[in-house]
Each structure stands twice: as C-alpha cells, then as structure tokens.
Protein backbone atom coordinates (compact mmCIF):
# COMPACT_ATOMS: atom_id res chain seq x y z
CA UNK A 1 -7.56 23.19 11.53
CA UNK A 2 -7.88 25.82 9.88
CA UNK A 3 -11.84 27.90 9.05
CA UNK A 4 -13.91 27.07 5.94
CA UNK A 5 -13.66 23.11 6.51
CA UNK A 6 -9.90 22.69 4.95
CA UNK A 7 -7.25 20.68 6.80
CA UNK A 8 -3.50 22.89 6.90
CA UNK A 9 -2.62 20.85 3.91
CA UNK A 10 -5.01 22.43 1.56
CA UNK A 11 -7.54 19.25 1.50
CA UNK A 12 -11.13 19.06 2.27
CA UNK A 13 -11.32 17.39 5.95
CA UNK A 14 -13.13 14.67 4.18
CA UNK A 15 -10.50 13.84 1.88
CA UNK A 16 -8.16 13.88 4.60
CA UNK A 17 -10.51 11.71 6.55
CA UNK A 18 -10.49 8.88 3.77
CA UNK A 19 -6.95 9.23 3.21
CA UNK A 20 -6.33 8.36 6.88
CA UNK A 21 -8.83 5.70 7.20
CA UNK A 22 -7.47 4.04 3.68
CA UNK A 23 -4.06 3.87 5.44
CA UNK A 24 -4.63 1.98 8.39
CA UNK A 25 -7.52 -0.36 6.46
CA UNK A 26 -3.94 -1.52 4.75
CA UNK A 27 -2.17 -0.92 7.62
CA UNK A 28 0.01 -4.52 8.69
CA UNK A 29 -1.36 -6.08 11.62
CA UNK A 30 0.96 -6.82 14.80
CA UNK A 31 3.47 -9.38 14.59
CA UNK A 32 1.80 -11.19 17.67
CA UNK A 33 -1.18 -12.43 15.40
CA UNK A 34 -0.86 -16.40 14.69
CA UNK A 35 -0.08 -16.81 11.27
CA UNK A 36 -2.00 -20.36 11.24
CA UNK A 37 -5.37 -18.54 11.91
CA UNK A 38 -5.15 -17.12 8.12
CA UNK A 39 -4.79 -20.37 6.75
CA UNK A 40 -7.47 -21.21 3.45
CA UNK A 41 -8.27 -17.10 3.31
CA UNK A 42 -6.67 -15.22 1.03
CA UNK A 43 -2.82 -14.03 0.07
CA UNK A 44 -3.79 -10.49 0.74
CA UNK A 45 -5.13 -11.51 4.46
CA UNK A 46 -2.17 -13.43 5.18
CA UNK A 47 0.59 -10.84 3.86
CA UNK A 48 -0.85 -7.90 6.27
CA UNK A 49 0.88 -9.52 8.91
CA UNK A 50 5.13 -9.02 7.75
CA UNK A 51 5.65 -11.98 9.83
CA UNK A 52 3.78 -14.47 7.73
CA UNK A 53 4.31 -16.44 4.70
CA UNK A 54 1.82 -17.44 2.19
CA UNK A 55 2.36 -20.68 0.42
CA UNK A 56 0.55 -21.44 -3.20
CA UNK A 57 0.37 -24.89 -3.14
CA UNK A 58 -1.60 -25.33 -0.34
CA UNK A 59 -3.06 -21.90 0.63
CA UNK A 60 -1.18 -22.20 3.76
CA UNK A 61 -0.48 -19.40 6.08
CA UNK A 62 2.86 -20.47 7.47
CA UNK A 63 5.27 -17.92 10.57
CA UNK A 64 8.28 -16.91 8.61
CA UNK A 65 11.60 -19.21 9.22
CA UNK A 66 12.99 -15.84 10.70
CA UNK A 67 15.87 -17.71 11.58
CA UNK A 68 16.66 -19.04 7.72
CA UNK A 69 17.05 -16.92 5.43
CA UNK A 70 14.71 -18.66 2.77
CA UNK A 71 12.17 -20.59 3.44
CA UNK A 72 13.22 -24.48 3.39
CA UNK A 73 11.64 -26.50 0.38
CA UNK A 74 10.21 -29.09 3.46
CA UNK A 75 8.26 -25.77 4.05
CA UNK A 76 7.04 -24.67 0.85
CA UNK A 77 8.52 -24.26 -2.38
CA UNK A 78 10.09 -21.26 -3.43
CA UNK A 79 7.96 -20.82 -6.23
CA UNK A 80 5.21 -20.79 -4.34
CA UNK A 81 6.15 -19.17 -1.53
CA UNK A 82 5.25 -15.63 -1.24
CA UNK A 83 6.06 -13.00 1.03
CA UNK A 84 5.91 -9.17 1.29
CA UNK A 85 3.30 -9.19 -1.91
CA UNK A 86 1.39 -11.79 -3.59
CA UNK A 87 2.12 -11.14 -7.21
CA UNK A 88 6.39 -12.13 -6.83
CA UNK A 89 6.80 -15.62 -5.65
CA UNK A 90 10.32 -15.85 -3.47
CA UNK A 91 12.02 -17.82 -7.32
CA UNK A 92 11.43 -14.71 -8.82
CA UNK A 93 12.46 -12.01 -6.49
CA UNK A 94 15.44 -13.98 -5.50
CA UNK A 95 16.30 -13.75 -9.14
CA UNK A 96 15.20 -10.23 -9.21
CA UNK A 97 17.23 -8.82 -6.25
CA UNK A 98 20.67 -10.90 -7.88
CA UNK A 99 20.19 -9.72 -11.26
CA UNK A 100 19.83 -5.76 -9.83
CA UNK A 101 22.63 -6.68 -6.87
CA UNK A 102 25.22 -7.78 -9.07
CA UNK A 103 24.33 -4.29 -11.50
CA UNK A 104 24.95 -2.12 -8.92
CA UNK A 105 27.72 -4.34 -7.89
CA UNK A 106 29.48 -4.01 -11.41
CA UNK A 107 27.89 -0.27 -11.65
CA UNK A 108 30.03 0.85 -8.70
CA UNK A 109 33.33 -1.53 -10.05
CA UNK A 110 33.23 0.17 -13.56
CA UNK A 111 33.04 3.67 -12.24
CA UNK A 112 35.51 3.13 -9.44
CA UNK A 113 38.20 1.57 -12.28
CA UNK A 114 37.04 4.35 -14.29
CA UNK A 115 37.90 7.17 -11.96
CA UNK A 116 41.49 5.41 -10.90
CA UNK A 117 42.23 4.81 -14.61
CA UNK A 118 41.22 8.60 -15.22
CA UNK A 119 43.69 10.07 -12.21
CA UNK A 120 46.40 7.78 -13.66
CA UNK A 121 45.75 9.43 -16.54
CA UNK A 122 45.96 13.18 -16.05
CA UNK A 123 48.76 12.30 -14.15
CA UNK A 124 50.83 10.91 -17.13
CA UNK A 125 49.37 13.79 -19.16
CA UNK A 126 50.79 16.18 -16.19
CA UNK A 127 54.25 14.60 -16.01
CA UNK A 128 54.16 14.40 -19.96
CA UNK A 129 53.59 17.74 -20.32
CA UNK A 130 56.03 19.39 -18.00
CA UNK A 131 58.67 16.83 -20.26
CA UNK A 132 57.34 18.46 -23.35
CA UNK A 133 57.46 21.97 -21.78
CA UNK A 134 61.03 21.21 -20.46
CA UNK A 135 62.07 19.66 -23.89
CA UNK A 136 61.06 22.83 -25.83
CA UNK A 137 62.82 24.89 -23.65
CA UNK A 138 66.14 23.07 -24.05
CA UNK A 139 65.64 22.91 -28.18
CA UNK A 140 65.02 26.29 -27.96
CA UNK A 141 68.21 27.05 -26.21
CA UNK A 142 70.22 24.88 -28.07
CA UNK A 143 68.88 26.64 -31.36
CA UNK A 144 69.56 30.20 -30.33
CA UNK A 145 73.20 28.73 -29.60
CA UNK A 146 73.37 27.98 -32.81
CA UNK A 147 72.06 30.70 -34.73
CA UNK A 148 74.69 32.59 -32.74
CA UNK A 149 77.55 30.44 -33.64
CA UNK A 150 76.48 30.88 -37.49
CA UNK A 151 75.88 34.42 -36.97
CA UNK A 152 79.75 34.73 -35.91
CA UNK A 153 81.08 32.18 -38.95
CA UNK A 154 79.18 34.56 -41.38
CA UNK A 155 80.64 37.63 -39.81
CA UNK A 156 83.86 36.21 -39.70
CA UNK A 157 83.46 35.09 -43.76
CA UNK A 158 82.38 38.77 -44.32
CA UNK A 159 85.23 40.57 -42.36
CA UNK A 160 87.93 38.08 -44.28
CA UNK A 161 86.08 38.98 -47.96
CA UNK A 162 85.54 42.85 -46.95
CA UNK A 163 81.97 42.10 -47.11
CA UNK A 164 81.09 43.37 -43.72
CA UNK A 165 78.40 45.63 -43.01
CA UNK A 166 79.49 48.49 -40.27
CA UNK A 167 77.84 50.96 -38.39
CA UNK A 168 78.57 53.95 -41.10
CA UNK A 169 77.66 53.08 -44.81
CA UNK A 170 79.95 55.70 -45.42
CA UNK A 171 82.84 54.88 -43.75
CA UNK A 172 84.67 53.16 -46.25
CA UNK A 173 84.80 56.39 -48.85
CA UNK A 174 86.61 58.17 -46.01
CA UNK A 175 89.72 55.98 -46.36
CA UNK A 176 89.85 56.81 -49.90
C-alpha cells in the first residue's frame, strides 16, 4: 500500500474496495449448489451458478444436460432455454455462433485459396519472365548476326562498284 490512502494502482483504497466487493457480489456461485433450489426466482439468480439452466416457460431452474450438448426439447425448449445470460435464448445463440462459425470458416478458406492462388502466381510470373529474359537474349543475338551478314553483302556491293570506303581518303589519288 502505498502512503496518502492510494492503492499501487493509482486508485483511492475505496474505489479499490468497491471494485473488489462488486466482483465477487457477481461472482458465480459453486457448481455444488442445487440448481432446483432457484426455481420461481429470477434468471439472474439462477445463471450465477454456470451449471444451471433457466427455462422461460416455466421459470424453472433446471442442472445442465452436461452430458447433451443441447438441452432436449422434453427439457425445455430451446427458445426458452437460457444459459450463460438471460437476454440470448439457446435458438438464438445457436444461430448466432453458426452464422459467425461458418464466417470464420469461409474467412480462413478464402484467404488460404488466396495465398496458394497468389504463390502459383508469382511463380508463373517467375518462370515467365526468365522465358522473356531468355527470348530477348536469343532475338538479340540472332539480330546482331544479321546486321553482320548485311554489313558484309554491303561491303562486298561496295568493293565490286569501287564504292568502298578505306582507311585513307586519300589513298586513291596516290594511284593516279
């Protein structure tokens, strides 16, 4: 505790007095307590104990089927039944839980075909891009090959016509 009446967290020792007494005032009671005895009190005084089950219809305070996973309709209804909190009946947070299951379920599918489709992707785009690089290389080759072969025609086509340009511009006026 620390001087000047303030818990370690900063509070007033009062706050952190009603803070701890709010907590176990909502605290769930033991599993041991008989669900029966809450019978014709209310949801909230039934729910405390995680074992129990309230039904609507009849303001019963039933033990859980623990070994069902729902309640059977001989038991109570599902609409009526509650559990956990007293403003979803079991219908609706049945319906709940599927609807936000099967998102999360289809969530995860699309993003995993996603990411597979996406590698197969930049994989094509890697082989299809060393082809390109490789196919420019060879048309390059190929071209140089032939602006060398035309390079030789035309020097051949000059040398035969005495249109040949050498070395010396001045070399033909010495054979004169």
């Amino acid at each position: 505790m620390v001087p000047g009446g303030a818990s370690r967290w900063g509070l007033p020792l009062g706050t952190v007095l009603l803070l701890l007494l709010g907590l176990a005032s909502v605290a769930p009671e033991p599993p041991g307590a008989a669900c029966s005895q809450k019978t014709n009190t209310t949801c909230e005084e039934c729910l405390k104990n995680v074992s129990c089950l309230w039904c609507n219809t009849n303001k019963a305070c039933l033990d859980y089927p623990v070994r069902k996973i729902l309640p059977p309709a001989s038991l109570c209804q599902l609409s009526s039944a509650r559990w956990g909190v007293c403003w979803v009946n079991f219908e609706a947070l049945i319906i709940a839980m599927s609807v936000v299951g099967g998102t999360l379920i289809l969530g995860v599918a699309v993003c995993c075909c996603c990411c597979c489709c996406k590698k197969k992707r930049s994989r094509k785009l890697d082989r299809g891009d060393e082809k390109a690089m490789r196919e420019q290389e060879e048309r390059r080759i190929r071209q140089e090959e032939r602006r060398a072969e035309m390079k030789s025609r035309h020097d051949e086509i000059r040398k035969k016509y005495g249109l040949f340009k050498e070395e010396n511009p001045y070399a033909r006026f010495e054979n004169n």
